[in-house]
C-alpha atoms as a PDB file:
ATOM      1  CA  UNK A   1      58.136  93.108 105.527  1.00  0.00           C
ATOM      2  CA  UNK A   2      60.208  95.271 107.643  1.00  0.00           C
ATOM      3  CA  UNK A   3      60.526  98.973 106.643  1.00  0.00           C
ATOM      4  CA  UNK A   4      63.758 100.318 104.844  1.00  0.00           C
ATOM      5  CA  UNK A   5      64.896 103.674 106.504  1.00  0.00           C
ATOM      6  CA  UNK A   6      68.321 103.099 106.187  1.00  0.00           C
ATOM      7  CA  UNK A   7      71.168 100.786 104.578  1.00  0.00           C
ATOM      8  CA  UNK A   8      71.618  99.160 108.096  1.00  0.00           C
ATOM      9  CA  UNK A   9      67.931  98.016 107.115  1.00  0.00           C
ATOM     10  CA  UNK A  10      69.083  96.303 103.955  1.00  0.00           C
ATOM     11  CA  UNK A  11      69.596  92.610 104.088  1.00  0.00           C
ATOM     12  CA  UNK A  12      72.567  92.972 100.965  1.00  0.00           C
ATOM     13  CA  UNK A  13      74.605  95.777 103.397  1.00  0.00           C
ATOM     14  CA  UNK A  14      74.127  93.244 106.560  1.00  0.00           C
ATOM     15  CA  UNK A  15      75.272  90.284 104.619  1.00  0.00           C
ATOM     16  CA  UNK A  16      78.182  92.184 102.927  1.00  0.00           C
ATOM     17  CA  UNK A  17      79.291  93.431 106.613  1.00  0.00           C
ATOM     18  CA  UNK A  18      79.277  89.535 107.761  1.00  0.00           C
ATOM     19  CA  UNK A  19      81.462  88.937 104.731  1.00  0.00           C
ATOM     20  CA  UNK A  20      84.057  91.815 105.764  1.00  0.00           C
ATOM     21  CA  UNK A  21      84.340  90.097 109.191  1.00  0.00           C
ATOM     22  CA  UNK A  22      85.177  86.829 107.727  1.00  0.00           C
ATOM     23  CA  UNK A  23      87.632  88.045 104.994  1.00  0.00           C
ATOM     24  CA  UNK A  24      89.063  90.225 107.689  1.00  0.00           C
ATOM     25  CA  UNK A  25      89.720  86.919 109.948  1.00  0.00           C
ATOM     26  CA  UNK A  26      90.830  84.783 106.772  1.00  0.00           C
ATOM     27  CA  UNK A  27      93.575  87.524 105.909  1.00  0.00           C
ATOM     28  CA  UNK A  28      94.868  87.085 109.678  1.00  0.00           C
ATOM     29  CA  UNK A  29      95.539  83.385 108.641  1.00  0.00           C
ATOM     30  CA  UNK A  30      97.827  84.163 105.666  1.00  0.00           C
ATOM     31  CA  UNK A  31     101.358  84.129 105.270  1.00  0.00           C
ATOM     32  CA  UNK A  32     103.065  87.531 107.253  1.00  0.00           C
ATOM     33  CA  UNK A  33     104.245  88.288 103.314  1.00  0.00           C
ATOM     34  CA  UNK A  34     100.990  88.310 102.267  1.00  0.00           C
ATOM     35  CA  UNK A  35      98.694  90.032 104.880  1.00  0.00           C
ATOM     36  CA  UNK A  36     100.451  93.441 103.072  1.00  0.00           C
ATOM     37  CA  UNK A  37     100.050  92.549  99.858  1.00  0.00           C
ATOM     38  CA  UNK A  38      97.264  90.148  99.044  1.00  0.00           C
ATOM     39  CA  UNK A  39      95.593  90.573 102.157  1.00  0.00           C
ATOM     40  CA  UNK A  40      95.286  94.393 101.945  1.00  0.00           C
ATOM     41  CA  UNK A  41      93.837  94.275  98.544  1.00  0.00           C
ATOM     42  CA  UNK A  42      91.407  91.857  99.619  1.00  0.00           C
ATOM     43  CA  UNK A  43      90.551  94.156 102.762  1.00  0.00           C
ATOM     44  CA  UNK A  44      89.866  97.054 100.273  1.00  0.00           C
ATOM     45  CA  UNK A  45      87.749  94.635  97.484  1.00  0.00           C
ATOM     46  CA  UNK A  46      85.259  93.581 100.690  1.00  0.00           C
ATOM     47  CA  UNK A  47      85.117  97.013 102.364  1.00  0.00           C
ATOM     48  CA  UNK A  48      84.010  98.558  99.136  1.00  0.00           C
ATOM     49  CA  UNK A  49      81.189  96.137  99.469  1.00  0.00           C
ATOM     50  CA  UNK A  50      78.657  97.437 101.752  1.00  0.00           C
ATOM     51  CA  UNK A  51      80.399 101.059 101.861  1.00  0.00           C
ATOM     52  CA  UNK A  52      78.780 101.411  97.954  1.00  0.00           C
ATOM     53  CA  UNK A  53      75.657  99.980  98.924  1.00  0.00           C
ATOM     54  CA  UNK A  54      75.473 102.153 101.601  1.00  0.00           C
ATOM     55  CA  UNK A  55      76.446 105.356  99.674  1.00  0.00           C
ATOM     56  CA  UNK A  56      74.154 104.557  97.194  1.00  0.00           C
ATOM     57  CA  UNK A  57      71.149 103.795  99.184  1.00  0.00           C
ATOM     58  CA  UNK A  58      71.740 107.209 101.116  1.00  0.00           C
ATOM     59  CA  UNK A  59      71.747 109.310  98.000  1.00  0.00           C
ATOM     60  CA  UNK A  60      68.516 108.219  98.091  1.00  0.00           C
ATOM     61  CA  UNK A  61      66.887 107.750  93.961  1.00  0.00           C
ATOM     62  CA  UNK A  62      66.888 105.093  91.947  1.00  0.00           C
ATOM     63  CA  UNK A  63      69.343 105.608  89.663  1.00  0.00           C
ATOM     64  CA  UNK A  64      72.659 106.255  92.388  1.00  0.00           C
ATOM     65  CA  UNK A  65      71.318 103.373  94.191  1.00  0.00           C
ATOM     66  CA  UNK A  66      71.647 101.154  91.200  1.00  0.00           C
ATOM     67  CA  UNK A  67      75.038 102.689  90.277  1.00  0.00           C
ATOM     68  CA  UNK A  68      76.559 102.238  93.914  1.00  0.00           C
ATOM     69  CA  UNK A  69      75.462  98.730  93.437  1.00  0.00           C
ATOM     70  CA  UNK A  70      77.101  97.866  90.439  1.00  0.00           C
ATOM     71  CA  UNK A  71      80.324  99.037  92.030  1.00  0.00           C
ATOM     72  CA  UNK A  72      79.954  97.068  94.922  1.00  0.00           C
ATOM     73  CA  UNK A  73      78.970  93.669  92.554  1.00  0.00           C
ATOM     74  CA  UNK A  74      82.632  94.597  90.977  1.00  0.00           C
ATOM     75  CA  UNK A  75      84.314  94.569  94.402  1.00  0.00           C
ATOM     76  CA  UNK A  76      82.337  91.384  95.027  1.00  0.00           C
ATOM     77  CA  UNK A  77      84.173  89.955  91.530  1.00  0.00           C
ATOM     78  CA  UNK A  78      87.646  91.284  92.759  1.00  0.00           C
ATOM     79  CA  UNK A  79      87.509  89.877  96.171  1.00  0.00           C
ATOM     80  CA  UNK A  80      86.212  86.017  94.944  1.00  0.00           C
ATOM     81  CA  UNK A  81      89.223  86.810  92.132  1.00  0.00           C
ATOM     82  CA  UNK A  82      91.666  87.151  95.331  1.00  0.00           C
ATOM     83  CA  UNK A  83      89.560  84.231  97.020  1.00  0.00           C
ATOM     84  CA  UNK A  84      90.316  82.172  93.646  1.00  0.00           C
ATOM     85  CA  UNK A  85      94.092  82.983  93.565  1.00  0.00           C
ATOM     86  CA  UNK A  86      94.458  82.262  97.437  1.00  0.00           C
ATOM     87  CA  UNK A  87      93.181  78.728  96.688  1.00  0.00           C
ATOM     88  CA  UNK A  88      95.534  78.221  93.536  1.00  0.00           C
ATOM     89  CA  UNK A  89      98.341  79.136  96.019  1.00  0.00           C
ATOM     90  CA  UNK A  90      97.244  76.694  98.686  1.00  0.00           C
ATOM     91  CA  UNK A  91      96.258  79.720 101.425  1.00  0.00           C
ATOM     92  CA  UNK A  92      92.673  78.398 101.313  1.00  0.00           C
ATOM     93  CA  UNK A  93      91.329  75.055 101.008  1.00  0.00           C
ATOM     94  CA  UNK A  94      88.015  74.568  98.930  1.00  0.00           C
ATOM     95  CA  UNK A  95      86.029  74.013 102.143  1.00  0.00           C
ATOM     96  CA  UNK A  96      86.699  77.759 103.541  1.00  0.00           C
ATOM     97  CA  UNK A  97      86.645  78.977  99.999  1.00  0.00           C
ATOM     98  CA  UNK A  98      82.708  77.587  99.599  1.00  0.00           C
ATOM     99  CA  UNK A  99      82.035  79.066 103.053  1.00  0.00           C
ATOM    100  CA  UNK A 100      83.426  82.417 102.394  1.00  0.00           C
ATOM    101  CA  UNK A 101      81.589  82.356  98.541  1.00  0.00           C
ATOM    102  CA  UNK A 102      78.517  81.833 100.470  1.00  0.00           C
ATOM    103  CA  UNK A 103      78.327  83.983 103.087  1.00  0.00           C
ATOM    104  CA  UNK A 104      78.975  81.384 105.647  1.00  0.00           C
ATOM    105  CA  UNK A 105      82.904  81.049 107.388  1.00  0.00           C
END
């Protein structure tokens, strides 16, 4: 197992980075009036993501790590929230939607 020196070493804060990319490419694909509205919110929810885990890993104890991580699980909720809503508008079909969910567009 591979040493943990910083959050670039963490496999949650490389993930979460993949997932900015992709929710940064679907929000390109929305409607123009929703890349301001929508979209920016969801750019905010997925940057939070690895910026808390991040943050929280470099404070380095236990307890802000933990914190910083809870705050990025409640980004994760907001974005899939957005995710959900795109879908009930017909922005996203349930394909992309599983892909994104998982990590994988």
């Amino acid at each position: 197992m591979a040493k943990i020196v910083t959050y670039q070493d963490l496999v949650v804060w490389q993930k979460s980075m993949e997932l900015a990319k992709s929710i940064y490419h679907f929000v390109w694909s929305l409607p123009p009036e929703e890349k301001y509205a929508l979209g920016d919110q969801m750019r905010r929810a997925v940057v939070s993501i690895p910026s808390n885990i991040a943050e929280g890993q470099a404070r380095k104890t236990t307890k802000d790590f933990v914190h910083f991580l809870y705050i990025a699980r409640g980004s994760n909720a907001e974005l899939m929230t957005h995710l959900l809503l795109c879908q009930s508008l017909g922005y996203i079909d349930e394909k992309r939607l599983r892909n994104l969910k998982e990590g994988s567009d």
